[in-house]
Protein backbone atom coordinates (compact mmCIF):
# COMPACT_ATOMS: atom_id res chain seq x y z
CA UNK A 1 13.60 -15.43 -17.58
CA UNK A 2 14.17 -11.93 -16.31
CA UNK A 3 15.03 -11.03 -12.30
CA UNK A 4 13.72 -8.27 -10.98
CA UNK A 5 14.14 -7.52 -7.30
CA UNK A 6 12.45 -4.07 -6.04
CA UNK A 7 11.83 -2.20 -2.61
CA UNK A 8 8.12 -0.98 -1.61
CA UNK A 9 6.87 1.17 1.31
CA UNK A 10 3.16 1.07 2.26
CA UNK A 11 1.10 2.97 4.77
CA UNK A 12 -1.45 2.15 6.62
CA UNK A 13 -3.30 5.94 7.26
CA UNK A 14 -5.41 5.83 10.34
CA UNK A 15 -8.10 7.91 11.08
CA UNK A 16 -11.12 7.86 13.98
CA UNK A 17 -9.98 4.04 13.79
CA UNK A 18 -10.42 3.21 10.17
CA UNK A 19 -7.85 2.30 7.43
CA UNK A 20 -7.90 3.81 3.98
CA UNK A 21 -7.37 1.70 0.63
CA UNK A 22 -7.64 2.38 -2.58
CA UNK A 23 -9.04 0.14 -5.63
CA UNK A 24 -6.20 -0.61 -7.64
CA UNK A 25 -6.68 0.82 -11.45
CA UNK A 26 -4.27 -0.99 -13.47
CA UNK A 27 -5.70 -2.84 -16.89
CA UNK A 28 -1.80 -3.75 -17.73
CA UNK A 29 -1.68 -6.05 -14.87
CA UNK A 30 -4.61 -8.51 -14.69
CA UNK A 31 -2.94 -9.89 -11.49
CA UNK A 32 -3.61 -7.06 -9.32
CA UNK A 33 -6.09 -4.47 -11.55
CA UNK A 34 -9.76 -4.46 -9.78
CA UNK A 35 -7.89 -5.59 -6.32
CA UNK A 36 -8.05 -3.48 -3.14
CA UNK A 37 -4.44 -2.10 -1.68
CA UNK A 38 -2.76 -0.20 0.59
CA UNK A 39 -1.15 3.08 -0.96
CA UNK A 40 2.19 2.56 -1.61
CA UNK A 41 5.32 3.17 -4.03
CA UNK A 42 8.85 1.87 -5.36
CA UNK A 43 11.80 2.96 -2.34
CA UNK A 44 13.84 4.54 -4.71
CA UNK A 45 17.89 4.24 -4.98
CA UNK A 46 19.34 5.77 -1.62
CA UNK A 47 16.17 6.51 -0.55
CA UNK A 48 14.76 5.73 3.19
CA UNK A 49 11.61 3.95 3.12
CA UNK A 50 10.21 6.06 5.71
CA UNK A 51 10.81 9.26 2.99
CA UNK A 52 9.46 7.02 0.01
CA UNK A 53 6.32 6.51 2.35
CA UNK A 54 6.16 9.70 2.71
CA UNK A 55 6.18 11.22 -0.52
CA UNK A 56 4.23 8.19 -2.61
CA UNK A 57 1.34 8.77 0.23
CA UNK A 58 1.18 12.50 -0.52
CA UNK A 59 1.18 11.32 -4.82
CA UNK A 60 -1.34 8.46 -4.30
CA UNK A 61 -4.22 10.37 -2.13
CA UNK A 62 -3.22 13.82 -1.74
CA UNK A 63 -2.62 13.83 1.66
CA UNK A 64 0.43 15.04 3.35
CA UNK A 65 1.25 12.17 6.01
CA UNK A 66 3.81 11.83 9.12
CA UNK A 67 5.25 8.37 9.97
CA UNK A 68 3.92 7.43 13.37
CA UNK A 69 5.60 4.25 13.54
CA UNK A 70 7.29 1.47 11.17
CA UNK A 71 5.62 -1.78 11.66
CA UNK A 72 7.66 -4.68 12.39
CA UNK A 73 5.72 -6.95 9.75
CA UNK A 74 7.72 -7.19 6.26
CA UNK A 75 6.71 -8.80 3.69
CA UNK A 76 7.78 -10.87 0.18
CA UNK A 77 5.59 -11.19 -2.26
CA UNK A 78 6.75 -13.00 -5.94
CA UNK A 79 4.88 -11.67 -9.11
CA UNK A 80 5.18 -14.25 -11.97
CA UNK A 81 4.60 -12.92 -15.82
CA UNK A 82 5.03 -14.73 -19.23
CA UNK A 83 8.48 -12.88 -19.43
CA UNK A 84 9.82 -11.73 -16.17
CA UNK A 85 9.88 -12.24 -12.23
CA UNK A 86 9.39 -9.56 -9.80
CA UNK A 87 10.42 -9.92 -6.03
CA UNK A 88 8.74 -7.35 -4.43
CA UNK A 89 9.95 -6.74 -0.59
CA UNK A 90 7.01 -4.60 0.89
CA UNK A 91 7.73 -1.97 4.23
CA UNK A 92 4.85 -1.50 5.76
CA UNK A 93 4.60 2.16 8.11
CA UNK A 94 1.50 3.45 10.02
CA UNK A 95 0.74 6.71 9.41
CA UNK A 96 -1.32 10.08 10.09
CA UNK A 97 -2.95 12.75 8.02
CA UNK A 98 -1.05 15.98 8.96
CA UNK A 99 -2.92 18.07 5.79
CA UNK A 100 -3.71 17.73 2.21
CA UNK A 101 -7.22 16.38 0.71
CA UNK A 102 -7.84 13.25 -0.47
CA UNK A 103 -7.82 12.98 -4.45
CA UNK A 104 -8.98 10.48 -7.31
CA UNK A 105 -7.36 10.81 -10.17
CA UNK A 106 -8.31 7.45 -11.69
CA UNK A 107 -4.45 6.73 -12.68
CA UNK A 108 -3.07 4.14 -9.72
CA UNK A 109 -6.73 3.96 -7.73
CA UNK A 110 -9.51 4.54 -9.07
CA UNK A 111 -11.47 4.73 -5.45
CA UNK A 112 -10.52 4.97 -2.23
CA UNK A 113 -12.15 3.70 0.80
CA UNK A 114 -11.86 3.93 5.07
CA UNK A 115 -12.45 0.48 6.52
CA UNK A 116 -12.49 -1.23 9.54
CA UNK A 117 -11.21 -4.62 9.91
CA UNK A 118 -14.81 -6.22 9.99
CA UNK A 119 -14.52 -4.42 6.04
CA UNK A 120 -11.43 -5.94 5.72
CA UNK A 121 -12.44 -9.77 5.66
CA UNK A 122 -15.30 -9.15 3.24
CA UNK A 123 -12.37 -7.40 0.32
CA UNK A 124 -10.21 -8.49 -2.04
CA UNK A 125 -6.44 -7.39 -1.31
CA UNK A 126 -3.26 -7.12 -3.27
CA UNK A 127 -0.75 -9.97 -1.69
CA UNK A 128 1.11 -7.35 0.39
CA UNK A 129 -1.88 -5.51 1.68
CA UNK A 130 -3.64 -8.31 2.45
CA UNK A 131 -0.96 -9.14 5.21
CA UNK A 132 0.08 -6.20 6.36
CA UNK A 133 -3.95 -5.59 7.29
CA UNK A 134 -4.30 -8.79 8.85
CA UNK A 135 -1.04 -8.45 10.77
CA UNK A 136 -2.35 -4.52 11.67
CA UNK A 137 -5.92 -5.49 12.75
CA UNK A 138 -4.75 -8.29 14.67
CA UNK A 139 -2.24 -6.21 16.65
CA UNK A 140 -4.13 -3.11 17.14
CA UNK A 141 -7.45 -4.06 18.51
């Protein structure tokens, strides 16, 4: 069976004390499609996370972010499929809106949402959202 090992930076964009996610839109993958997540994308070669952050924030929602602060909480998650294995090793940075407007374009989310932790426990995350959120809320209270 197939190996595949990948890099992914997340961010956590704050505003007035809320958290936006987005409703994950992908039919392909039955193991995460319909699941709430962070927005997020693939580091790629030679590429600091911070930058990947970044740019797959401004992609994803349409908003130009700054990194405030990389959070200390990594995380592992293993994806299992009929033919391959994916490690995925998720960064997680908080971040703030310095411009841009927030967009759907249906292809990665297909909603987005700001939440407050008391939101949080009542959703349905992606593996790597769901603890970077828990570690966030618990820290940042």
């Amino acid at each position: 069976m197939k190996k595949i090992q990948m890099i992914v930076a997340q961010g956590i964009i704050i505003n007035n004390n809320k958290v936006l996610i987005g409703l994950r839109n992908s039919p392909h993958d039955f193991k995460a499609h319909k699941l709430w997540q962070l927005p997020a994308g693939e580091v790629e070669f030679a590429e600091h996370p911070a930058k990947a952050v970044t740019r797959e924030l401004k992609e994803e929602t349409g908003y130009k972010v700054t990194v405030i602060k990389s959070l200390p909480h990594i995380e592992n998650v293993l994806w299992k499929y009929k033919t391959y294995q994916a490690q995925v090793v998720v960064l997680t940075y908080a971040c703030q809106i310095i411009g841009g407007k927030l967009m759907v374009d249906g292809r990665e989310n297909s909603e987005w949402k700001w939440i407050t932790e008391k939101d949080y426990k009542k959703l349905k995350f992606t593996p790597g959202s769901t603890q970077a959120l828990k570690w966030w809320f618990n820290h940042n209270r």
